[in-house]
PDB file of N, CA and C in Angstrom:
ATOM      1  N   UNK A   1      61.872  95.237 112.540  1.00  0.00           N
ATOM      2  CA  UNK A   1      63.124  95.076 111.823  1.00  0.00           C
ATOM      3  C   UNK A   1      64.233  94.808 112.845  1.00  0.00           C
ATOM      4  N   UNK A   2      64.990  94.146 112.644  1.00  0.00           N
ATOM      5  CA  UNK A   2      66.230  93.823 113.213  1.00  0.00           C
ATOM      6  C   UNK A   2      67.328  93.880 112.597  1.00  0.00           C
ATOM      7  N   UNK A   3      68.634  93.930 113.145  1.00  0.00           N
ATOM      8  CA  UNK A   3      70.120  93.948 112.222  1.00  0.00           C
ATOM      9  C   UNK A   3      70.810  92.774 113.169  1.00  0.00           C
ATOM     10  N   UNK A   4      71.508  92.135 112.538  1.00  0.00           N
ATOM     11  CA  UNK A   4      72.295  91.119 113.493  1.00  0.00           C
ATOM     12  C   UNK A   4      74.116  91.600 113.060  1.00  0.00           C
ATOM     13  N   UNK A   5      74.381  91.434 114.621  1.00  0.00           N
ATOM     14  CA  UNK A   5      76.264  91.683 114.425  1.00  0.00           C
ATOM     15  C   UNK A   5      76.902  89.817 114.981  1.00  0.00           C
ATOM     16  N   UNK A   6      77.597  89.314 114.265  1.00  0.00           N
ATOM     17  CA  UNK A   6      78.113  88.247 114.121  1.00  0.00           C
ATOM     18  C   UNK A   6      79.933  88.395 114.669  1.00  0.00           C
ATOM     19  N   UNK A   7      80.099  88.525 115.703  1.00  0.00           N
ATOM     20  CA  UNK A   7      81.496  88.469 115.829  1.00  0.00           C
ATOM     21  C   UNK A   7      82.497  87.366 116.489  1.00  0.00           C
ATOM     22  N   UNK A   8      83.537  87.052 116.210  1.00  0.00           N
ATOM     23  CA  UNK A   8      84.366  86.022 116.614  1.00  0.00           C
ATOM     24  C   UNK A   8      84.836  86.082 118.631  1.00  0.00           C
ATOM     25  N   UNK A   9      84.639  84.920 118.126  1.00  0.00           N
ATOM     26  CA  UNK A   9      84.783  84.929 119.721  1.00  0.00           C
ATOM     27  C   UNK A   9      86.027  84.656 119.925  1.00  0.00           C
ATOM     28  N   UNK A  10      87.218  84.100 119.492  1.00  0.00           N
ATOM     29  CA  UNK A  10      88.665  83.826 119.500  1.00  0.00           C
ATOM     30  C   UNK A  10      89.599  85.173 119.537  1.00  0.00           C
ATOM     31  N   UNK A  11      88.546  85.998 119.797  1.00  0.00           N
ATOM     32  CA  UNK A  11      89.043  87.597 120.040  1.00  0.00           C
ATOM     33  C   UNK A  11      88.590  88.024 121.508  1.00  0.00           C
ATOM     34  N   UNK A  12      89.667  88.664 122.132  1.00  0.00           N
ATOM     35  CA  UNK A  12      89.576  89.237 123.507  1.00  0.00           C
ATOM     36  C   UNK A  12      88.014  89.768 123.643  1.00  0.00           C
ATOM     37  N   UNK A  13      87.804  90.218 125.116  1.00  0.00           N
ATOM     38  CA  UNK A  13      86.433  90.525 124.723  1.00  0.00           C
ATOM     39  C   UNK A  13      86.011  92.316 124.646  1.00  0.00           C
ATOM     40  N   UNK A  14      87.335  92.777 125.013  1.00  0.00           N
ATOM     41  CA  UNK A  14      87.277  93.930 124.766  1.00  0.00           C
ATOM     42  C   UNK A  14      87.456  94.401 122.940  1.00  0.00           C
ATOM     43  N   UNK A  15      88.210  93.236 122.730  1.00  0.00           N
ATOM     44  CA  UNK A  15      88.649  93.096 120.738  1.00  0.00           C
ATOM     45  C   UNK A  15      86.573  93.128 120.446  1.00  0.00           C
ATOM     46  N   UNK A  16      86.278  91.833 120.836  1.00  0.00           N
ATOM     47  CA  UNK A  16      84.959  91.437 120.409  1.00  0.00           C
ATOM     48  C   UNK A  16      84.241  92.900 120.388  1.00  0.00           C
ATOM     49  N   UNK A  17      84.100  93.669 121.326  1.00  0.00           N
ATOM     50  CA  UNK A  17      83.301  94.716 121.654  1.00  0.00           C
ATOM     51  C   UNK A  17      83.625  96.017 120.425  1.00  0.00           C
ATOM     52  N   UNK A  18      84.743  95.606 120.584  1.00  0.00           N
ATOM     53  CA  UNK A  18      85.006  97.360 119.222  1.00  0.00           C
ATOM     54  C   UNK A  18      84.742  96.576 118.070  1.00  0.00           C
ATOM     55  N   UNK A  19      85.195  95.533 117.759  1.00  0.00           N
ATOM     56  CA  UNK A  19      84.445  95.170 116.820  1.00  0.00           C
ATOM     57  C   UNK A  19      83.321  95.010 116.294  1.00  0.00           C
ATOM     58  N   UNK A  20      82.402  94.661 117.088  1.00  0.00           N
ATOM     59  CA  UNK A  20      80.923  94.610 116.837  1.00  0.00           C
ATOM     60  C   UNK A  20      80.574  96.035 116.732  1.00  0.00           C
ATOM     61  N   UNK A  21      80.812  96.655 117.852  1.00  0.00           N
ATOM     62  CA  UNK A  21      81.166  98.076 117.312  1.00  0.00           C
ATOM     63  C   UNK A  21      81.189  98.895 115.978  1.00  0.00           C
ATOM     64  N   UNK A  22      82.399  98.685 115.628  1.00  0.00           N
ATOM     65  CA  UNK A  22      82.925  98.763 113.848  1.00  0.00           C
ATOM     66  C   UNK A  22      81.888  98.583 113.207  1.00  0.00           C
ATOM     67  N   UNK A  23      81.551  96.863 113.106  1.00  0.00           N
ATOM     68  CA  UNK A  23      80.083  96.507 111.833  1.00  0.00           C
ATOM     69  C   UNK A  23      78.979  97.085 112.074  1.00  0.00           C
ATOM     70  N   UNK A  24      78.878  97.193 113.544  1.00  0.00           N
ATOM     71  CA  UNK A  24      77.291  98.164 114.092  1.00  0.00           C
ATOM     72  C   UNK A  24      77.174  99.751 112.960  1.00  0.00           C
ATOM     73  N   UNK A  25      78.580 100.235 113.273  1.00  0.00           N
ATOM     74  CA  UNK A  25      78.204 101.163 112.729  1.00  0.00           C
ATOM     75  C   UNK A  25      78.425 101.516 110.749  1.00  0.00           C
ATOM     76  N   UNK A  26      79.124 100.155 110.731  1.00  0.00           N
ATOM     77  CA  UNK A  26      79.267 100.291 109.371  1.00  0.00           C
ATOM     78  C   UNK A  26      77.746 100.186 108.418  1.00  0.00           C
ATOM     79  N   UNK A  27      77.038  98.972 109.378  1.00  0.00           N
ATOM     80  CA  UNK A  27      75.767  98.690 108.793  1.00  0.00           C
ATOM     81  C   UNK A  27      74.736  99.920 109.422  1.00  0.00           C
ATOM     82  N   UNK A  28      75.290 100.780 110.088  1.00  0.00           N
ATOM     83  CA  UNK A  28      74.131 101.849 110.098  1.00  0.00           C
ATOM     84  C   UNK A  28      74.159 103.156 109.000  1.00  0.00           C
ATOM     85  N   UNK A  29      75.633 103.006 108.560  1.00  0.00           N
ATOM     86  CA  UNK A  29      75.547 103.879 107.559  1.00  0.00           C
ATOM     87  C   UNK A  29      75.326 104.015 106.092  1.00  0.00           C
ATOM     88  N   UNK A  30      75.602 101.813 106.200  1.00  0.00           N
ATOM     89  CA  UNK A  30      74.712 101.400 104.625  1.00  0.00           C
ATOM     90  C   UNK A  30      73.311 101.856 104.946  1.00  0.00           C
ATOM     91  N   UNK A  31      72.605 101.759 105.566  1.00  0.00           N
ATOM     92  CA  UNK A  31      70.946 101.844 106.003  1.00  0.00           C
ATOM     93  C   UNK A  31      70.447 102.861 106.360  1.00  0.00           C
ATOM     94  N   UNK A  32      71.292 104.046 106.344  1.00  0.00           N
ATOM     95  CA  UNK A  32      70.905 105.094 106.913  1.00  0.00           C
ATOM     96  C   UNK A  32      69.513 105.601 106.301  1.00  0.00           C
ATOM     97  N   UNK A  33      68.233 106.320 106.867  1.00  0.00           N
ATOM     98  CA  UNK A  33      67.401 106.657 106.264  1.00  0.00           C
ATOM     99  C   UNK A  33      66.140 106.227 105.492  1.00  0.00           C
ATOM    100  N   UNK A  34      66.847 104.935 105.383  1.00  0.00           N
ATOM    101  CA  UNK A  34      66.001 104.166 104.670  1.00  0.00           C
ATOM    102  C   UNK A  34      64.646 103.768 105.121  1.00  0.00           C
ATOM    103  N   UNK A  35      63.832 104.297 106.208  1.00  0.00           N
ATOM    104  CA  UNK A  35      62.838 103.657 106.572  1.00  0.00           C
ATOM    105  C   UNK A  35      62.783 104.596 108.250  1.00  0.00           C
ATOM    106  N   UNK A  36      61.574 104.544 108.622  1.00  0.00           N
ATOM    107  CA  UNK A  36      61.147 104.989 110.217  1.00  0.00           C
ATOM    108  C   UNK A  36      61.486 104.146 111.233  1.00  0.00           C
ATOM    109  N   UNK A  37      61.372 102.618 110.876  1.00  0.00           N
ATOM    110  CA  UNK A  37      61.344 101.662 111.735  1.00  0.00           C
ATOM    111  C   UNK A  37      61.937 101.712 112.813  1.00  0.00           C
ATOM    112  N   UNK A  38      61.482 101.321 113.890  1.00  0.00           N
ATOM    113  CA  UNK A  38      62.758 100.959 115.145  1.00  0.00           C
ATOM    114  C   UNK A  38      63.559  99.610 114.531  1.00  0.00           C
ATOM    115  N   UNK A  39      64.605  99.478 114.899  1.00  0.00           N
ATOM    116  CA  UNK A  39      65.560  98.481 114.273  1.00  0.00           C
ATOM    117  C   UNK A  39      66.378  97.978 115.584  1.00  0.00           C
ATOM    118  N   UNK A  40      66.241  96.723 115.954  1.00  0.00           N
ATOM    119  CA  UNK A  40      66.477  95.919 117.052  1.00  0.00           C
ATOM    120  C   UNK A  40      67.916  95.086 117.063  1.00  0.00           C
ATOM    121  N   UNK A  41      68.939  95.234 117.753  1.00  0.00           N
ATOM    122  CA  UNK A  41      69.986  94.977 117.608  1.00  0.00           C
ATOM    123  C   UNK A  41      69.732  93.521 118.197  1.00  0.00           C
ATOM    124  N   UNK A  42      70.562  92.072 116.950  1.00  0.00           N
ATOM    125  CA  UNK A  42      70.856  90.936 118.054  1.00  0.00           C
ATOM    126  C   UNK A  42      72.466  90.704 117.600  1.00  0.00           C
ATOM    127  N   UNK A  43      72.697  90.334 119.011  1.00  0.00           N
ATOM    128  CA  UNK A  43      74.179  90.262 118.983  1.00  0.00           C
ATOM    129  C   UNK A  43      74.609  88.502 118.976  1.00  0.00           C
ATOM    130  N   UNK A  44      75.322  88.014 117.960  1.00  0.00           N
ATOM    131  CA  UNK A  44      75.764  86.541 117.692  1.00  0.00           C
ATOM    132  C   UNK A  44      77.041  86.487 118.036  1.00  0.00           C
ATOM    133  N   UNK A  45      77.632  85.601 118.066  1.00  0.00           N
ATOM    134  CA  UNK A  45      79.194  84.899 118.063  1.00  0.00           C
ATOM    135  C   UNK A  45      79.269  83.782 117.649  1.00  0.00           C
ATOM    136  N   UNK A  46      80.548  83.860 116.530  1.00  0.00           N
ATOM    137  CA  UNK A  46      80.830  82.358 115.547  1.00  0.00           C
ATOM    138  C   UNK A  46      82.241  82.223 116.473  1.00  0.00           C
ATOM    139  N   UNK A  47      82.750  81.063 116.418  1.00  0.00           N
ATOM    140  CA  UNK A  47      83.928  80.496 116.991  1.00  0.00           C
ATOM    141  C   UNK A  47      85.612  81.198 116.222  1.00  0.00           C
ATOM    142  N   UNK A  48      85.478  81.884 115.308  1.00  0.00           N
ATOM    143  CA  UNK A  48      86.829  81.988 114.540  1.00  0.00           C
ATOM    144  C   UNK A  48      86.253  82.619 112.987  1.00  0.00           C
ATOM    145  N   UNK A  49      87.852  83.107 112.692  1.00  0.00           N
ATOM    146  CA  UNK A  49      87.158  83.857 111.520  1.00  0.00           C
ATOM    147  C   UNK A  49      87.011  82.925 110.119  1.00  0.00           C
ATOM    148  N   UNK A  50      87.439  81.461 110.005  1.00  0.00           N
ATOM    149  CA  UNK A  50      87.202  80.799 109.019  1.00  0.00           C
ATOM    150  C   UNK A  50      85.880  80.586 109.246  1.00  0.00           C
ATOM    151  N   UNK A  51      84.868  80.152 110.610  1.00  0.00           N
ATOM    152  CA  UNK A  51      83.417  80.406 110.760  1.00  0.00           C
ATOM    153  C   UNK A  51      82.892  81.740 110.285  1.00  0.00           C
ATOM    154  N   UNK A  52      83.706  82.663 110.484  1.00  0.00           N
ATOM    155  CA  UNK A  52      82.948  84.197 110.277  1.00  0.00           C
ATOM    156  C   UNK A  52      82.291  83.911 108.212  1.00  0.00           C
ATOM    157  N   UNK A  53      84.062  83.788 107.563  1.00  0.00           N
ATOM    158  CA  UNK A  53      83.807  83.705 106.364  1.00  0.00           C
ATOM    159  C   UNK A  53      82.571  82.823 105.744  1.00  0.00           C
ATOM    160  N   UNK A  54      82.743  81.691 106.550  1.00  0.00           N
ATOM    161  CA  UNK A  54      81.465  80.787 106.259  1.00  0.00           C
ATOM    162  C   UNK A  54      80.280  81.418 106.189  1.00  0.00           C
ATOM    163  N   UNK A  55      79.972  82.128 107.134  1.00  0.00           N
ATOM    164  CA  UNK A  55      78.608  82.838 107.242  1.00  0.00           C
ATOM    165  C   UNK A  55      78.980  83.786 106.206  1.00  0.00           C
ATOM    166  N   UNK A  56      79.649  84.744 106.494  1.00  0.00           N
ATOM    167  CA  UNK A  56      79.686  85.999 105.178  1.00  0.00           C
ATOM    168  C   UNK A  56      79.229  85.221 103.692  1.00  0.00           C
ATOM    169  N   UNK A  57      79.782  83.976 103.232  1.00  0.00           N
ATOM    170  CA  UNK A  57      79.127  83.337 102.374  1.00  0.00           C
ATOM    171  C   UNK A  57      77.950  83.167 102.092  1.00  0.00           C
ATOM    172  N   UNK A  58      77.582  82.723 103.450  1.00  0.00           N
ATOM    173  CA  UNK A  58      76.195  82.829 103.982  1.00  0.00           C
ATOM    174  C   UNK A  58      75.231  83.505 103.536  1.00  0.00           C
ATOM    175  N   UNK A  59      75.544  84.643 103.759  1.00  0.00           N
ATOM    176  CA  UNK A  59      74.523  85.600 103.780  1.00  0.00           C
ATOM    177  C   UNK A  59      74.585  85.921 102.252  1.00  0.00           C
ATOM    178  N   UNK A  60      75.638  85.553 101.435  1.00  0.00           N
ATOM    179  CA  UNK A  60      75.766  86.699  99.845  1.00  0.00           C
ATOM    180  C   UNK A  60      75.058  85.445  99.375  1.00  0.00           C
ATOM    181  N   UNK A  61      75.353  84.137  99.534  1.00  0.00           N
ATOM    182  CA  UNK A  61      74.296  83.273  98.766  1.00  0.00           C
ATOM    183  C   UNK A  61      72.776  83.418  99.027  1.00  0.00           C
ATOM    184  N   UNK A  62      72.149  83.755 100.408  1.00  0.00           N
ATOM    185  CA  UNK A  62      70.905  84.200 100.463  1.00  0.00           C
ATOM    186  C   UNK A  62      70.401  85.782 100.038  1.00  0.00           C
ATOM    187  N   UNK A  63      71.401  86.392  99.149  1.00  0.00           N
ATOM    188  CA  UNK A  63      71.136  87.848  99.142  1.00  0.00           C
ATOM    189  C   UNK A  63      70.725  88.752 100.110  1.00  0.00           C
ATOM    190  N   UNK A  64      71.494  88.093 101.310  1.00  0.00           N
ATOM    191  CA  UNK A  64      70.930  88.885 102.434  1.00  0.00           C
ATOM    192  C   UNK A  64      71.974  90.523 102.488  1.00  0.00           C
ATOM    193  N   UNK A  65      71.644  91.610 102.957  1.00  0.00           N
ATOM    194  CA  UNK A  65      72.425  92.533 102.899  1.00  0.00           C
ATOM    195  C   UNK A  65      73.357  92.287 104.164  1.00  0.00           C
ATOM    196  N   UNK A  66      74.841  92.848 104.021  1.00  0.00           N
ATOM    197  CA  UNK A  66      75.445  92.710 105.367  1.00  0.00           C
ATOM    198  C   UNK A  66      76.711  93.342 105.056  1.00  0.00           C
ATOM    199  N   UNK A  67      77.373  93.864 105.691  1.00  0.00           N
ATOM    200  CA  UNK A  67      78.687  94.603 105.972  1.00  0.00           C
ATOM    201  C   UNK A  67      80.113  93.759 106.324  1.00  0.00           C
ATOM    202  N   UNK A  68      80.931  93.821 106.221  1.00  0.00           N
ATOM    203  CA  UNK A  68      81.832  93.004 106.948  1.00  0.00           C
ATOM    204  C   UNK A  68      83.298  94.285 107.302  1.00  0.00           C
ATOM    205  N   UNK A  69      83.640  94.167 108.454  1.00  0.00           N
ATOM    206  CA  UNK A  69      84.615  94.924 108.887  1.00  0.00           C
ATOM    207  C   UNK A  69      85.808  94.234 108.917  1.00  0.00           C
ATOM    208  N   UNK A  70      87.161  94.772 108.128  1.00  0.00           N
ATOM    209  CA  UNK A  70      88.059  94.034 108.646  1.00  0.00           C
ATOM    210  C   UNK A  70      89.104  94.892 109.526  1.00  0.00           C
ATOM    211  N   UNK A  71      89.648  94.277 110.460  1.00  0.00           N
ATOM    212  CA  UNK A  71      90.515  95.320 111.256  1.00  0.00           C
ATOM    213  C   UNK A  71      92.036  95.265 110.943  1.00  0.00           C
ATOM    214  N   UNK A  72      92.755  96.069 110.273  1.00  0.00           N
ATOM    215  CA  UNK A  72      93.740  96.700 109.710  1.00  0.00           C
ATOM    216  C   UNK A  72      94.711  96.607 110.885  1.00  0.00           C
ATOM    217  N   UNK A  73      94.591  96.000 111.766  1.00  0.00           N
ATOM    218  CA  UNK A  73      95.716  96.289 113.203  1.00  0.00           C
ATOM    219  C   UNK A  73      95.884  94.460 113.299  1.00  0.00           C
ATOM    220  N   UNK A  74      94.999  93.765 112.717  1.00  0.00           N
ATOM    221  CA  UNK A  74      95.631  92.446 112.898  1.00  0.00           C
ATOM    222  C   UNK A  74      95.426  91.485 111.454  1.00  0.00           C
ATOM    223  N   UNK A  75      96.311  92.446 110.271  1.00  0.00           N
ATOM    224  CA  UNK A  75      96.377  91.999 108.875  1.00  0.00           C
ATOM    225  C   UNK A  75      95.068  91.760 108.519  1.00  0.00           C
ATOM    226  N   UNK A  76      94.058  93.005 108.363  1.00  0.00           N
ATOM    227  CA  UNK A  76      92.825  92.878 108.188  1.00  0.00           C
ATOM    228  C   UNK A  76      92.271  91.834 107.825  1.00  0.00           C
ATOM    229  N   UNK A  77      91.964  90.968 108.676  1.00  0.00           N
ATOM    230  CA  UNK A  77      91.390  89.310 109.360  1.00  0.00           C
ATOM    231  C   UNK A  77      89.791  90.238 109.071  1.00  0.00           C
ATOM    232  N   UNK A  78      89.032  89.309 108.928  1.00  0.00           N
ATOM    233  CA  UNK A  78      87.785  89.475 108.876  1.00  0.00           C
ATOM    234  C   UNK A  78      87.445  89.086 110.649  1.00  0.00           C
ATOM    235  N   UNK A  79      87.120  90.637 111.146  1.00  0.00           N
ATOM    236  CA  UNK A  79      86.552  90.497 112.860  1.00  0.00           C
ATOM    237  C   UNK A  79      85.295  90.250 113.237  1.00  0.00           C
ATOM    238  N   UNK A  80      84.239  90.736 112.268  1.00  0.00           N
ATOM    239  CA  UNK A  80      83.221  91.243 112.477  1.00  0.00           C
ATOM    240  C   UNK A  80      81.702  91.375 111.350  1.00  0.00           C
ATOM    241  N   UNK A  81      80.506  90.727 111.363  1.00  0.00           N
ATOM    242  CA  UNK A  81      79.501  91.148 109.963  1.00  0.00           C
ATOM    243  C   UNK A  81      78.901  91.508 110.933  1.00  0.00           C
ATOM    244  N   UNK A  82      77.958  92.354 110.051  1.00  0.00           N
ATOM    245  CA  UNK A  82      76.599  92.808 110.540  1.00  0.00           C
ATOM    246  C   UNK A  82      75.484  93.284 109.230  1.00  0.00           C
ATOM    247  N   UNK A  83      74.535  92.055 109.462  1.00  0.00           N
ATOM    248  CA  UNK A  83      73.108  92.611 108.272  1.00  0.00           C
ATOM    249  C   UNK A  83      72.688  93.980 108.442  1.00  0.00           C
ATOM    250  N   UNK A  84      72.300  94.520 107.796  1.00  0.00           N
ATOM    251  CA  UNK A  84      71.255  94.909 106.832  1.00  0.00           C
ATOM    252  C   UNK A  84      69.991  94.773 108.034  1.00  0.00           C
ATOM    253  N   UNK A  85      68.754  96.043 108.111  1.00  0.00           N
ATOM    254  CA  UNK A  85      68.109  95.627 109.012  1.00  0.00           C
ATOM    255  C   UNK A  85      67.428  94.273 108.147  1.00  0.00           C
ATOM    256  N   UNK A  86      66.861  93.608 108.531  1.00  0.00           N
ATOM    257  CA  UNK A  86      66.328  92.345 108.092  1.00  0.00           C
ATOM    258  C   UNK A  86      64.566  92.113 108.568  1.00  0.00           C
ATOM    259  N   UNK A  87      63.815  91.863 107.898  1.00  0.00           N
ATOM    260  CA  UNK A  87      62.323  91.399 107.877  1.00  0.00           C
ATOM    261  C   UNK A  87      62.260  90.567 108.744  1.00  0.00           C
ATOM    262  N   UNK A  88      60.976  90.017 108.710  1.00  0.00           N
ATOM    263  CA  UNK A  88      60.793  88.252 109.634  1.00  0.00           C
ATOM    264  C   UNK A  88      61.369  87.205 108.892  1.00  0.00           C
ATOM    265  N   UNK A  89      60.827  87.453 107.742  1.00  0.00           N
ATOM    266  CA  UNK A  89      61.314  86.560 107.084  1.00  0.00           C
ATOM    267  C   UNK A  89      62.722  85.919 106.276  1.00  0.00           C
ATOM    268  N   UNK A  90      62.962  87.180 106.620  1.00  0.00           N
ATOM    269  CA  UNK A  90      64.924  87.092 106.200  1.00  0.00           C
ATOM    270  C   UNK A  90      65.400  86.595 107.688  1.00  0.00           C
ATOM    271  N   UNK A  91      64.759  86.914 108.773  1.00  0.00           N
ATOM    272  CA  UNK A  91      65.505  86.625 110.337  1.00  0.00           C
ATOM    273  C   UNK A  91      65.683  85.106 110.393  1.00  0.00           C
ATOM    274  N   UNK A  92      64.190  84.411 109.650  1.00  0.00           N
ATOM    275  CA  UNK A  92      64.184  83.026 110.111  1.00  0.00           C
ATOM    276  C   UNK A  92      65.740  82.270 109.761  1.00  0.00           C
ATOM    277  N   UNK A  93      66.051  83.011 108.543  1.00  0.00           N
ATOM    278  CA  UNK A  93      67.598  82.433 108.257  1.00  0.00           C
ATOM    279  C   UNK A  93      68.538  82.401 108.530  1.00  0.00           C
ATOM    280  N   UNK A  94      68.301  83.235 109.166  1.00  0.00           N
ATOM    281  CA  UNK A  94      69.938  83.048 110.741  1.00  0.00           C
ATOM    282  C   UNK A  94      69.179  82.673 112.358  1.00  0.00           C
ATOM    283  N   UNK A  95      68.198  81.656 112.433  1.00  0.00           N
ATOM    284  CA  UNK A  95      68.189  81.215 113.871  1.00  0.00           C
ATOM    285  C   UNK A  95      69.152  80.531 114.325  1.00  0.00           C
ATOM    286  N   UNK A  96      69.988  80.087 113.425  1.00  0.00           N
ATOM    287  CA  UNK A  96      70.894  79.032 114.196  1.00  0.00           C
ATOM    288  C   UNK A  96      72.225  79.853 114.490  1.00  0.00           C
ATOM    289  N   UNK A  97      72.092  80.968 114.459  1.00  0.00           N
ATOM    290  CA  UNK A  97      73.368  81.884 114.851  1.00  0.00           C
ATOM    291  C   UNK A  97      72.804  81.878 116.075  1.00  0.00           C
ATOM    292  N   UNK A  98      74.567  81.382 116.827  1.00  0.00           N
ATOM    293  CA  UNK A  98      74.251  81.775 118.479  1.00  0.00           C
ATOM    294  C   UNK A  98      74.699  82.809 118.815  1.00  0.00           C
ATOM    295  N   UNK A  99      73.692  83.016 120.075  1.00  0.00           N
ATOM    296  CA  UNK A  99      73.383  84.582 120.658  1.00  0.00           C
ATOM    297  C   UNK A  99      74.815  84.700 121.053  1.00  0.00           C
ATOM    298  N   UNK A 100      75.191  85.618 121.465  1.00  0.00           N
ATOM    299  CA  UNK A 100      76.868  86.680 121.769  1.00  0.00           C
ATOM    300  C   UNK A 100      76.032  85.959 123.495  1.00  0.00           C
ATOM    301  N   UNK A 101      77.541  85.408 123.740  1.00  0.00           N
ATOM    302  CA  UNK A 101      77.728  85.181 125.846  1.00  0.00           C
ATOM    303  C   UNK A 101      79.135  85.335 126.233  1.00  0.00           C
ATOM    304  N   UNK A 102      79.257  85.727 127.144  1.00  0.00           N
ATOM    305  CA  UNK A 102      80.591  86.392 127.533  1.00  0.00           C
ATOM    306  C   UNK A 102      81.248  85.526 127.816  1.00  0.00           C
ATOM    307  N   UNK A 103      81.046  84.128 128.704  1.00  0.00           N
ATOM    308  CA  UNK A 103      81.716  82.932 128.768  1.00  0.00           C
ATOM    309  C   UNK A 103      82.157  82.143 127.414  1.00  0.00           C
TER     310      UNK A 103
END
């Protein structure tokens, strides 16, 4: 099982970090319990939060489960999603999310 955190990169990278943060733990407390599994964190980055929304779309049209954090300190802008742990087969649907790079 895996969970993916999706955060904007047009945010500082210390912003990026509490944010992913935030959804990390928001989506651990939708999921809490639910299962033994080890659950494998991958970390993404979309360009901006009109990309973020795109995906959040994303995911509610594939019924995928996912969280979205908004942060209340910059007119709660959508910062941050994070799924639901996710199967293999739910993963194949976000390969084209790129991996989180600090550059």
């Amino acid at each position: 099982m895996h969970f993916y955190i999706l955060v904007r990169k047009d945010l500082s990278l210390p912003q990026q970090m509490v944010q992913a943060a935030h959804a990390a733990y928001e989506s651990g407390i939708s999921s809490l319990c639910q299962n033994d599994d080890i659950v494998s964190l991958v970390m993404c980055q979309c360009s901006n939060e009109q990309e973020l929304e795109r995906q959040a779309f994303y995911l509610r049209t594939l019924n995928l489960p996912f969280v979205e954090f908004r942060e209340p300190d910059i007119d709660n802008q959508l910062t941050a999603i994070a799924t639901l742990p996710l199967d293999q087969s739910q993963r194949i649907l976000l390969r084209h999310w790129k991996l989180w790079r600090e550059a």
